[in-house]
N, C-alpha and C. Protein backbone atom coordinates (compact mmCIF):
# COMPACT_ATOMS: atom_id res chain seq x y z
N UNK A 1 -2.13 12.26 41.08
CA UNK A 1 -0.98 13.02 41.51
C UNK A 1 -1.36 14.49 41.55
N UNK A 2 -0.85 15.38 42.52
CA UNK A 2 -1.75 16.78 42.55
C UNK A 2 0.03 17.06 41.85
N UNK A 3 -0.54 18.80 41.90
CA UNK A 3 0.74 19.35 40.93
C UNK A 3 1.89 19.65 42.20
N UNK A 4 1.62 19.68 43.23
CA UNK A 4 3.10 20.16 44.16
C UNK A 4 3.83 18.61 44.01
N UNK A 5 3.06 17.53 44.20
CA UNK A 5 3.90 16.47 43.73
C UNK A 5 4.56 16.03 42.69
N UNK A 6 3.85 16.23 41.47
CA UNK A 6 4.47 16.76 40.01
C UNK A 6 5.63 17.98 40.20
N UNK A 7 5.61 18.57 41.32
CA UNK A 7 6.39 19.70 40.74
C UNK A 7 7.58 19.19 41.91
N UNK A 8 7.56 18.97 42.71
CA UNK A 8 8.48 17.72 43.65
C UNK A 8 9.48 17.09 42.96
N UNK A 9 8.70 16.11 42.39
CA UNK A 9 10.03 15.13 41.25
C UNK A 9 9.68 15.42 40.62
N UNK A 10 8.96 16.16 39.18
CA UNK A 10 9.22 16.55 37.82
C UNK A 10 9.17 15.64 36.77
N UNK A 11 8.30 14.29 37.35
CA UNK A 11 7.37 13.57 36.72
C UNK A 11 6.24 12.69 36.67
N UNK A 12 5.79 12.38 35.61
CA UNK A 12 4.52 11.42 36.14
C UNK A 12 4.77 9.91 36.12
N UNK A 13 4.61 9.27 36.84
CA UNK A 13 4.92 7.93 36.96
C UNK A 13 3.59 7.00 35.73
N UNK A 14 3.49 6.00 35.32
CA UNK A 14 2.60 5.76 34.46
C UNK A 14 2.29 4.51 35.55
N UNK A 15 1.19 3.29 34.96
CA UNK A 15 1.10 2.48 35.96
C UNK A 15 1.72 1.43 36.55
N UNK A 16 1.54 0.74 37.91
CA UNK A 16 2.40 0.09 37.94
C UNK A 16 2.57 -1.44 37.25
N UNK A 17 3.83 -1.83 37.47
CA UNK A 17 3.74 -3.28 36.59
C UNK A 17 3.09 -4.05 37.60
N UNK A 18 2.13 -5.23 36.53
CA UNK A 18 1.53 -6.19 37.46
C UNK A 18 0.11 -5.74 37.01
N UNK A 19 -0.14 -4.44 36.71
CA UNK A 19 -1.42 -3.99 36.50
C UNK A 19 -1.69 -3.48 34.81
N UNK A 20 -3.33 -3.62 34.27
CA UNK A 20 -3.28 -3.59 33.13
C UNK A 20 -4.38 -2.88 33.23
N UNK A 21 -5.07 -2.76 31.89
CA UNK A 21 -6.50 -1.25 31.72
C UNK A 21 -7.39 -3.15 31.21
N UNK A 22 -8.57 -2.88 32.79
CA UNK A 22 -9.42 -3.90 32.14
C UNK A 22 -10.56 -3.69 31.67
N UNK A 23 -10.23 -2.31 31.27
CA UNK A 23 -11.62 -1.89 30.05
C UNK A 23 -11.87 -2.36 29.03
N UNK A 24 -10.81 -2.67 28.35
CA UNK A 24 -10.29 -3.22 27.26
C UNK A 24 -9.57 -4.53 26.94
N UNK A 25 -10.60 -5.19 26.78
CA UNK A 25 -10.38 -6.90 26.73
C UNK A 25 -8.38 -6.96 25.65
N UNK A 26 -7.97 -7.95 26.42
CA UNK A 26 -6.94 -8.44 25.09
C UNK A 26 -7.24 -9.64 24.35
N UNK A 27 -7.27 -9.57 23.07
CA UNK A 27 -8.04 -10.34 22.30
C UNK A 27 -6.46 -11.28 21.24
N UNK A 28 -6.78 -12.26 21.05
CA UNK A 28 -5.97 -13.61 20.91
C UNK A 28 -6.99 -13.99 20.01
N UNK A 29 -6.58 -13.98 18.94
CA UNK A 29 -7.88 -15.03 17.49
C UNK A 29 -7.31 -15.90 17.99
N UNK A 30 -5.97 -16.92 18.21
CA UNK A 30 -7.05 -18.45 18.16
C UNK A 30 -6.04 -18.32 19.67
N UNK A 31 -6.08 -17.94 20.55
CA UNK A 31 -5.58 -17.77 22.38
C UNK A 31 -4.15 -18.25 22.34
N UNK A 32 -3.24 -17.59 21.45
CA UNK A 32 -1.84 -17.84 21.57
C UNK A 32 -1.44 -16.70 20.79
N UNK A 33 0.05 -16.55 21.38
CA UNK A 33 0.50 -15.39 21.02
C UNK A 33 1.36 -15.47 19.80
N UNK A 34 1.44 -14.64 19.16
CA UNK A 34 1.62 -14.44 17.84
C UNK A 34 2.27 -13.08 17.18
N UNK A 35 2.99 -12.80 15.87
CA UNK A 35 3.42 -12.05 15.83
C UNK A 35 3.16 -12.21 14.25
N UNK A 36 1.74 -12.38 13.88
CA UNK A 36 1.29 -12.05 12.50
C UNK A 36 0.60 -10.90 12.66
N UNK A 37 0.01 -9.82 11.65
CA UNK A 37 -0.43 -8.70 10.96
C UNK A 37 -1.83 -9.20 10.41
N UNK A 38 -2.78 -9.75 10.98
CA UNK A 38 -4.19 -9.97 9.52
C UNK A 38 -4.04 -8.49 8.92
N UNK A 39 -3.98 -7.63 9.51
CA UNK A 39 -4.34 -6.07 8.61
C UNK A 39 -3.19 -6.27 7.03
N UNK A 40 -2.00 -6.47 7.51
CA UNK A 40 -1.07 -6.76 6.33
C UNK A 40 -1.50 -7.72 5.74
N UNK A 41 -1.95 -8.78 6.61
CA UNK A 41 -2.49 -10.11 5.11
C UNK A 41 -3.12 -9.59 4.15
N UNK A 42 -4.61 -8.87 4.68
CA UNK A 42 -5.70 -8.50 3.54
C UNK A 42 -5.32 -7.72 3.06
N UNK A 43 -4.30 -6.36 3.48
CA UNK A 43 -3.92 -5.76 2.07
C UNK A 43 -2.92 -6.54 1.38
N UNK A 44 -2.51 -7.68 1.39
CA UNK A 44 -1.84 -8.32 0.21
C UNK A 44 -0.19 -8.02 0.58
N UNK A 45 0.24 -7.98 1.90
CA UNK A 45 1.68 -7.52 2.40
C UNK A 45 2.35 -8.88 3.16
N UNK A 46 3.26 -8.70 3.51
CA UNK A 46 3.64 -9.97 3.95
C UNK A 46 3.33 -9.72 5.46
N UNK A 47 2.21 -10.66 6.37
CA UNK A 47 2.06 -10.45 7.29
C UNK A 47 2.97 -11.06 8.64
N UNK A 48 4.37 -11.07 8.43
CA UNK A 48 5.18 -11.59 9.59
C UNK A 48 5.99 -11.00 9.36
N UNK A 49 6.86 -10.64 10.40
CA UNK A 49 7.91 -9.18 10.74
C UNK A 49 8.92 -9.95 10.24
N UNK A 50 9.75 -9.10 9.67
CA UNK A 50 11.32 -9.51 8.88
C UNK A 50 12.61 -8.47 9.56
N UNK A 51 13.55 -8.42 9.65
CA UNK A 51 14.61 -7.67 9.71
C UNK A 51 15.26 -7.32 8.35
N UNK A 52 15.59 -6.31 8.72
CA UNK A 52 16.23 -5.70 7.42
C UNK A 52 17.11 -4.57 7.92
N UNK A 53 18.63 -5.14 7.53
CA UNK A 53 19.66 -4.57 8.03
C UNK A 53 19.69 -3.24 7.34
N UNK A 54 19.75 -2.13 8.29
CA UNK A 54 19.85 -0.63 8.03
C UNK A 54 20.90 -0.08 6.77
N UNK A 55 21.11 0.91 5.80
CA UNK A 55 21.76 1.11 4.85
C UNK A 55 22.80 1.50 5.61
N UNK A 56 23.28 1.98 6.94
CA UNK A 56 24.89 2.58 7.00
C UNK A 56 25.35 2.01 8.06
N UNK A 57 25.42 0.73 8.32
CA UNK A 57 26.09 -0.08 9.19
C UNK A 57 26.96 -0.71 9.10
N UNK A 58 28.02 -0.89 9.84
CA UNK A 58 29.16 -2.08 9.45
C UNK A 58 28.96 -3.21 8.81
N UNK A 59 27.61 -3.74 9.04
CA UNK A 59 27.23 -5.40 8.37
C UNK A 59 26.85 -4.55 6.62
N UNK A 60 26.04 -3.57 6.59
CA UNK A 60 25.85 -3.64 5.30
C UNK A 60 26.70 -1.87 4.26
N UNK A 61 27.58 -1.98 5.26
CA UNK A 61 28.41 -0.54 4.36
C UNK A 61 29.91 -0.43 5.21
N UNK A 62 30.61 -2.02 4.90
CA UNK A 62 31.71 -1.67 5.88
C UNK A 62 32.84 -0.47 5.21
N UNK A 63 32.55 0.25 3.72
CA UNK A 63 33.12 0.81 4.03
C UNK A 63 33.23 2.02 4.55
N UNK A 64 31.99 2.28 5.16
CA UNK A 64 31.78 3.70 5.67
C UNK A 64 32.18 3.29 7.14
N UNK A 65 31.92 2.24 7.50
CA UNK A 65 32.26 2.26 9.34
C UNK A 65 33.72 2.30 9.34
N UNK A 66 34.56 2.22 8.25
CA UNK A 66 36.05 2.46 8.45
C UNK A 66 36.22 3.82 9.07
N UNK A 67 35.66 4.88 8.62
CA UNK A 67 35.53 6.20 9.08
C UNK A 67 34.55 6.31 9.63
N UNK A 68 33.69 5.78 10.01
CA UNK A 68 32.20 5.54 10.89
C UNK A 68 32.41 4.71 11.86
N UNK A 69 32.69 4.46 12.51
CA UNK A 69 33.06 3.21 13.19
C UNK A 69 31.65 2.58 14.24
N UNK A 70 30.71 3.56 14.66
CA UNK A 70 29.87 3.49 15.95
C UNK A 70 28.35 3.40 14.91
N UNK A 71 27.77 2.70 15.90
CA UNK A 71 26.25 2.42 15.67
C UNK A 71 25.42 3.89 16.56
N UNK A 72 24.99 4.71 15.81
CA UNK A 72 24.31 5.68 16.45
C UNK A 72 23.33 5.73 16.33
N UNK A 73 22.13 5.81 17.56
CA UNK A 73 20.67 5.84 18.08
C UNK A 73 21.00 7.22 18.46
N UNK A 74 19.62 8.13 17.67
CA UNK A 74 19.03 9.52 18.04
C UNK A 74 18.26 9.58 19.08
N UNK A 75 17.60 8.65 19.86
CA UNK A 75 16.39 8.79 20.38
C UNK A 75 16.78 8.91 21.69
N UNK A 76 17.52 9.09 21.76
CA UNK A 76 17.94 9.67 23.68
C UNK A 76 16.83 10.56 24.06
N UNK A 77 16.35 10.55 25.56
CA UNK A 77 15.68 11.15 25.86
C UNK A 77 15.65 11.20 27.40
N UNK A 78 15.42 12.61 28.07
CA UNK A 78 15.92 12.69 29.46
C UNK A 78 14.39 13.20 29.94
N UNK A 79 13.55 12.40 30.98
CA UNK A 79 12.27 12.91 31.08
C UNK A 79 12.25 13.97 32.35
N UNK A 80 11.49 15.02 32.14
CA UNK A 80 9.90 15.12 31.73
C UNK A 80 10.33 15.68 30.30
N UNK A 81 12.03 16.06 29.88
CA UNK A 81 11.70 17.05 28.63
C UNK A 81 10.72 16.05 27.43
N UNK A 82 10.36 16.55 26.59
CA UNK A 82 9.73 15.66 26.22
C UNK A 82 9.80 16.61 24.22
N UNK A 83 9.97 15.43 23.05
CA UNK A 83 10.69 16.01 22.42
C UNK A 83 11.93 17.49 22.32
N UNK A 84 11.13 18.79 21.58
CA UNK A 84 11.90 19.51 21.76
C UNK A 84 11.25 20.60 22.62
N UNK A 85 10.64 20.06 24.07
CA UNK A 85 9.71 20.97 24.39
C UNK A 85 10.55 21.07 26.00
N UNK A 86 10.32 22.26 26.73
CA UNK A 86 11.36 22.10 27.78
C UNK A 86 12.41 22.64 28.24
N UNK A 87 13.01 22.60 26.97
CA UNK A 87 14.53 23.58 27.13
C UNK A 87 14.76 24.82 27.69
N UNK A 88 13.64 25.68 28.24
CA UNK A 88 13.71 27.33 28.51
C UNK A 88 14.29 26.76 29.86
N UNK A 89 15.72 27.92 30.21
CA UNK A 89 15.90 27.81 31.55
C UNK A 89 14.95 28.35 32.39
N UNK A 90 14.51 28.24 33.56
CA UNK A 90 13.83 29.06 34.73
C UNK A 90 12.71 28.48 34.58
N UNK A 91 12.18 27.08 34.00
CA UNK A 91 11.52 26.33 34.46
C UNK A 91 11.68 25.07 34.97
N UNK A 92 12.62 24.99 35.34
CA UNK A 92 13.02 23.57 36.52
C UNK A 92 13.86 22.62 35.52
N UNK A 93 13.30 22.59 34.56
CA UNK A 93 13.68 21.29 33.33
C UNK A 93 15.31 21.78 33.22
N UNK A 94 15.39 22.52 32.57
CA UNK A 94 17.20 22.64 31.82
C UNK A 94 17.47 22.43 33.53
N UNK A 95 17.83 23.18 34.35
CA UNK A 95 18.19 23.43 35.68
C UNK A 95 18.49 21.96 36.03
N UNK A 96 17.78 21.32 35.82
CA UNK A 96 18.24 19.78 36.19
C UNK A 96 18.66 18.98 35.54
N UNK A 97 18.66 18.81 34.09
CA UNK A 97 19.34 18.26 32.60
C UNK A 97 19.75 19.66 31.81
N UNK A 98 21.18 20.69 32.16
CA UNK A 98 21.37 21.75 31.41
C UNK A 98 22.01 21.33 30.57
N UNK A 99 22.51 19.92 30.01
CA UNK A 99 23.44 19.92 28.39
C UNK A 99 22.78 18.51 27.84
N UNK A 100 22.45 18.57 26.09
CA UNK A 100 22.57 17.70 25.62
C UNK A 100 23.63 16.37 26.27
N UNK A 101 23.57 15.03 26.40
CA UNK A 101 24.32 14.10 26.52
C UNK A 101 24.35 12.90 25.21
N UNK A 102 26.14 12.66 25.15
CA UNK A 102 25.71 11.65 24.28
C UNK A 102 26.29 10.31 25.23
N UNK A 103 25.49 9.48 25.12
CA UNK A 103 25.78 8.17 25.88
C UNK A 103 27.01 7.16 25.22
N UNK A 104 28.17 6.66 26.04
CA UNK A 104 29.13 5.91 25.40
C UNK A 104 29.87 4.97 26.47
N UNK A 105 30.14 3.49 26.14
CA UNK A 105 30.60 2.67 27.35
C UNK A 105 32.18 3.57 27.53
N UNK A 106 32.01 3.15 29.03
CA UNK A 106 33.63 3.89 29.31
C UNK A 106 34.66 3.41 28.77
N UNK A 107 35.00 2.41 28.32
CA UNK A 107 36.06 1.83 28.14
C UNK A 107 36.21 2.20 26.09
N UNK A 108 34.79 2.32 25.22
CA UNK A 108 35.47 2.94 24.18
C UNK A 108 35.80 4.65 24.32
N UNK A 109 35.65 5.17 25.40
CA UNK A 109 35.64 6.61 25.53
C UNK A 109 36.96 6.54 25.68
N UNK A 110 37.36 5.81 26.72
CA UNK A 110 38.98 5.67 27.33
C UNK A 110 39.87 5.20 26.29
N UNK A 111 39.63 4.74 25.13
CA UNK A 111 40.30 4.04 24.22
C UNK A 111 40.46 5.70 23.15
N UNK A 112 39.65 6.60 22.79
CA UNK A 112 39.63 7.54 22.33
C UNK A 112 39.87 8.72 23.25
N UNK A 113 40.10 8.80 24.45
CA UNK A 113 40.74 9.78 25.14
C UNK A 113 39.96 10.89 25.97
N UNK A 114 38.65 9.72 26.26
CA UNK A 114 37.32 11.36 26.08
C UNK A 114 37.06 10.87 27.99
N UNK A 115 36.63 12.48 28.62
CA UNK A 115 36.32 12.40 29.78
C UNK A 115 35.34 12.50 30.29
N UNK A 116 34.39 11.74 30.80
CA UNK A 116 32.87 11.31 31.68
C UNK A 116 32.47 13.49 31.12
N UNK A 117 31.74 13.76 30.82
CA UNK A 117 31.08 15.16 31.28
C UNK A 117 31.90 15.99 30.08
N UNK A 118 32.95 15.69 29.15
CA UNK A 118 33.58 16.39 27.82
C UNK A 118 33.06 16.93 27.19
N UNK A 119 32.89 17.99 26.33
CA UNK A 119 32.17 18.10 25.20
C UNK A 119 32.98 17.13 24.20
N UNK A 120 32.10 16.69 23.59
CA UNK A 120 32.39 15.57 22.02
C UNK A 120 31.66 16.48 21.19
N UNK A 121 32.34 16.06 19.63
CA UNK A 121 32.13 16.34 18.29
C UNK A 121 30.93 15.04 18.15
N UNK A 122 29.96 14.78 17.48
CA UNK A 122 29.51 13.77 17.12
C UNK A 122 29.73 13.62 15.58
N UNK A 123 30.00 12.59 14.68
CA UNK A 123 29.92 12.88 13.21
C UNK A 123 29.61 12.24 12.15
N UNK A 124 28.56 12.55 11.17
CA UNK A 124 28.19 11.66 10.45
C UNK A 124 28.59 12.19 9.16
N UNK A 125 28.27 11.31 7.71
CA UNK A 125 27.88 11.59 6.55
C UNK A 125 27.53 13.16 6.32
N UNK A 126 26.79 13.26 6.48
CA UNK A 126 26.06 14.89 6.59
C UNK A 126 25.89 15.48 7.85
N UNK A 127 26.74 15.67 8.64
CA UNK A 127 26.83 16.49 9.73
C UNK A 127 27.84 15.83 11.06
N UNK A 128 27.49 17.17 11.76
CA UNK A 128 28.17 16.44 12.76
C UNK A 128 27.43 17.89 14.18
N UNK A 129 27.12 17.38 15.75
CA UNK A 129 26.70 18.31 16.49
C UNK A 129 28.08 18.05 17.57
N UNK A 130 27.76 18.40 18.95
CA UNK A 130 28.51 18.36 19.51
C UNK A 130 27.27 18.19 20.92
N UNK A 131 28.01 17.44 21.65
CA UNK A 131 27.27 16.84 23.22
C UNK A 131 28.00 16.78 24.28
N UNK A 132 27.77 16.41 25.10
CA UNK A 132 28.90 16.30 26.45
C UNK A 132 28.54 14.32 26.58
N UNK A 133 29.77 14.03 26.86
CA UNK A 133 29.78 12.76 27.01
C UNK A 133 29.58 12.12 28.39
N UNK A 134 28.53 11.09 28.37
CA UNK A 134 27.95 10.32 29.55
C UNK A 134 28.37 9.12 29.64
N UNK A 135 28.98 8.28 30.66
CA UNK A 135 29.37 7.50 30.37
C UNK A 135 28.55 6.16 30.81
N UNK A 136 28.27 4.76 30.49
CA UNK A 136 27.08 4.12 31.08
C UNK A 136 28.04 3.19 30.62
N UNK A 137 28.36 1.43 31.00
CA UNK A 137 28.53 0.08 31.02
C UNK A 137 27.51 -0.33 30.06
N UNK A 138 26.36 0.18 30.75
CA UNK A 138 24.73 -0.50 29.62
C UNK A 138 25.09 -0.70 28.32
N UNK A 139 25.65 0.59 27.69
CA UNK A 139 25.75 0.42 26.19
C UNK A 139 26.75 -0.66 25.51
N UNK A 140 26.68 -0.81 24.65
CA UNK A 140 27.46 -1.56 24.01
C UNK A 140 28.52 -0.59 23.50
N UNK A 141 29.68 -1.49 23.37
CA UNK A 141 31.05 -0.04 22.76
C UNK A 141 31.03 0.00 22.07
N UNK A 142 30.33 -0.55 20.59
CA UNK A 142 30.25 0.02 19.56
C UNK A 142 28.70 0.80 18.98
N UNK A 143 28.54 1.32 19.86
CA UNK A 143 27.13 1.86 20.00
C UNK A 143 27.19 3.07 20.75
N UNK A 144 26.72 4.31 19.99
CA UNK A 144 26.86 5.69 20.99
C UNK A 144 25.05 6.35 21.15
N UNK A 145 24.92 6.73 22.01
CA UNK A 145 23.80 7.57 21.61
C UNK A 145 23.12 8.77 22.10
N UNK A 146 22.86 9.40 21.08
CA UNK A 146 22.24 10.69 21.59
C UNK A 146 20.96 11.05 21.96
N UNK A 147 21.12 12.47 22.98
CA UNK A 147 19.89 12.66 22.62
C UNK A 147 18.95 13.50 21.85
N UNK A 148 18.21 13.36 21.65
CA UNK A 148 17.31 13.99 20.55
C UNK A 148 16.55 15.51 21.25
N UNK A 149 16.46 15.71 19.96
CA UNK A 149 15.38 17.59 19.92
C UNK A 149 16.27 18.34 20.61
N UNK A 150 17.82 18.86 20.80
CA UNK A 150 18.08 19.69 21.71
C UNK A 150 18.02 21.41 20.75
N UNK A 151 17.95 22.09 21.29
CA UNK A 151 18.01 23.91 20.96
C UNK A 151 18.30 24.27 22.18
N UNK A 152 18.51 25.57 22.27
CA UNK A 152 18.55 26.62 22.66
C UNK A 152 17.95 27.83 22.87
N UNK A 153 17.03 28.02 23.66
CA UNK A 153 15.76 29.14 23.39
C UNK A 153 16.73 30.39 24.36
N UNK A 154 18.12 29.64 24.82
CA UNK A 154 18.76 31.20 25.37
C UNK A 154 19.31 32.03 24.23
N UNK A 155 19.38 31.18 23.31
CA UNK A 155 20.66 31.66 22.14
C UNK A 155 20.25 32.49 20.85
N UNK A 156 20.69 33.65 20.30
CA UNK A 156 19.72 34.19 19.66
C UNK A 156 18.74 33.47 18.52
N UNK A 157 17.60 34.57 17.96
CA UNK A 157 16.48 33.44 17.29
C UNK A 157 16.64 33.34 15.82
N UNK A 158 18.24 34.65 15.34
CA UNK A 158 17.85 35.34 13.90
C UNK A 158 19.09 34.29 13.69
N UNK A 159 18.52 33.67 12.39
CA UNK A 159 19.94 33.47 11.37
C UNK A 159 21.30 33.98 11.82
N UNK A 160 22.42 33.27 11.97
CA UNK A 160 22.11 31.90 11.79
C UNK A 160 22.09 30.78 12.61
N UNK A 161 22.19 31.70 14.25
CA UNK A 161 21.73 30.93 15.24
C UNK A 161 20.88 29.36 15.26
N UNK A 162 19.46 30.52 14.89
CA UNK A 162 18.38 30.04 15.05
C UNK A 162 18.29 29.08 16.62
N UNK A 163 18.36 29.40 17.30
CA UNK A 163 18.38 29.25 18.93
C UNK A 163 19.17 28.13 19.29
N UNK A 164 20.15 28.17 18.55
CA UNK A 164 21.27 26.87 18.65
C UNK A 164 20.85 25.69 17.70
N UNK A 165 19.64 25.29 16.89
CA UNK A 165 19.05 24.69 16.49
C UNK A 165 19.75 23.45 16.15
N UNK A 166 20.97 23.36 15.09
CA UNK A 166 21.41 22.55 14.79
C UNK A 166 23.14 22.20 15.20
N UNK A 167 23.08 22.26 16.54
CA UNK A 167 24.50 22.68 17.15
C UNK A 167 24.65 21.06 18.03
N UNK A 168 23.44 20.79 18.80
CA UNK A 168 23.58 19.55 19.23
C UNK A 168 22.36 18.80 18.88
N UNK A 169 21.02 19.06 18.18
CA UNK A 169 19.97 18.40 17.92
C UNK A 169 20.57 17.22 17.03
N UNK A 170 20.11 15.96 17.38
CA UNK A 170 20.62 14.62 16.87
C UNK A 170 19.63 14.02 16.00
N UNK A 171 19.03 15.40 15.84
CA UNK A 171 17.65 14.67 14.46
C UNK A 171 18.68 15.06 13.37
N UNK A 172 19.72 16.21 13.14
CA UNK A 172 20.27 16.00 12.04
C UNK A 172 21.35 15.33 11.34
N UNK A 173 21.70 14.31 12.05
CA UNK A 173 22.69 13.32 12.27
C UNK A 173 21.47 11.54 12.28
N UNK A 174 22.17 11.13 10.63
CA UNK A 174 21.33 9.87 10.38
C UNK A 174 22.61 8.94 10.98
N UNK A 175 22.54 7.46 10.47
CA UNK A 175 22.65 6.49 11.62
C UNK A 175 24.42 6.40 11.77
N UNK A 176 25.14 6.59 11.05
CA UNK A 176 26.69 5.78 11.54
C UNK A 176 27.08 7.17 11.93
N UNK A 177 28.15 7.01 12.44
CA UNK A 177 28.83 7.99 13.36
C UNK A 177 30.33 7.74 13.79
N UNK A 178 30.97 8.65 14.18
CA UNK A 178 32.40 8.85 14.66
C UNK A 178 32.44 10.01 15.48
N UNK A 179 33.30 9.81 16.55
CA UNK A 179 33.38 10.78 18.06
C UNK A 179 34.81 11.21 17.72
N UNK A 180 35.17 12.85 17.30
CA UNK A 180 36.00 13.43 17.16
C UNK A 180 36.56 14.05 18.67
């Protein structure tokens, strides 16, 4: 890809499906697929994946989802920004994604009163930011999510600004949540 095409659409495509890197053999100990760990066997760990229900969820803390009600994922992410790198206006990036979004099915938005593009409160245990609300079917309605690493490099840098730092960044907001 040369850079006027990179700079065209404002990303890199990775490869396509159907195709794989055949530099690098894929290797099968006995030619079936599997979902054991030898590395965990020999250190003495249990080598087969388990679930283990998260500490602030409705299944294992219903009474925090009384006032928590939503399953919240941080890891939103709008590409090319890429963690918290990106954000300066007057390089193409904000200009085309200018607000944090938090993702929510329409119909629990409509049940709480909130409009496609709103600013929302987000709120947890220890904090709470604020996002503009996106609305998607995809999600599940009891499931909201944000996205991650947002600042502000317009906003001043001194205390207690700090360039918007913790105003909509969804790294400081752990997992249950409520939309004020």
């Amino acid at each position: 890809m040369t850079y006027e095409e990179y700079a065209n659409t404002g990303y890199i495509l990775g490869m396509k499906r159907g195709t794989r890197n055949t530099k690098r053999p894929v290797s099968l100990r006995n030619q079936q697929g599997g979902l054991s760990s030898s590395v965990l066997e020999r250190l003495g760990q249990d080598p087969l994946p388990f679930y283990e229900e998260p500490p602030e969820t409705p299944v294992s803390a219903p009474q925090i989802a009384e006032k928590y009600p939503f399953i919240l994922t941080t890891g939103g992410r709008f590409m090319p920004m890429f963690h918290s790198e990106h954000r300066q206006i007057g390089i193409g990036m904000r200009e085309r994604h200018p607000d944090p979004l938090v993702t929510i099915h329409p119909e629990t938005a409509k049940k709480l009163g909130i409009s496609d593009g709103e600013w929302v409160w987000i709120e947890t245990l220890r904090g709470r930011i604020t996002q503009k609300a996106h609305f998607d079917a995809g999600i599940l309605p009891n499931v909201i999510n944000c996205e991650a690493s947002w600042w502000f490099p317009e906003k001043p840098g001194a205390a207690p600004s700090l360039f918007g730092a913790f105003e909509s960044n969804a790294n400081s907001l752990p997992p249950t949540a409520m939309i004020l």
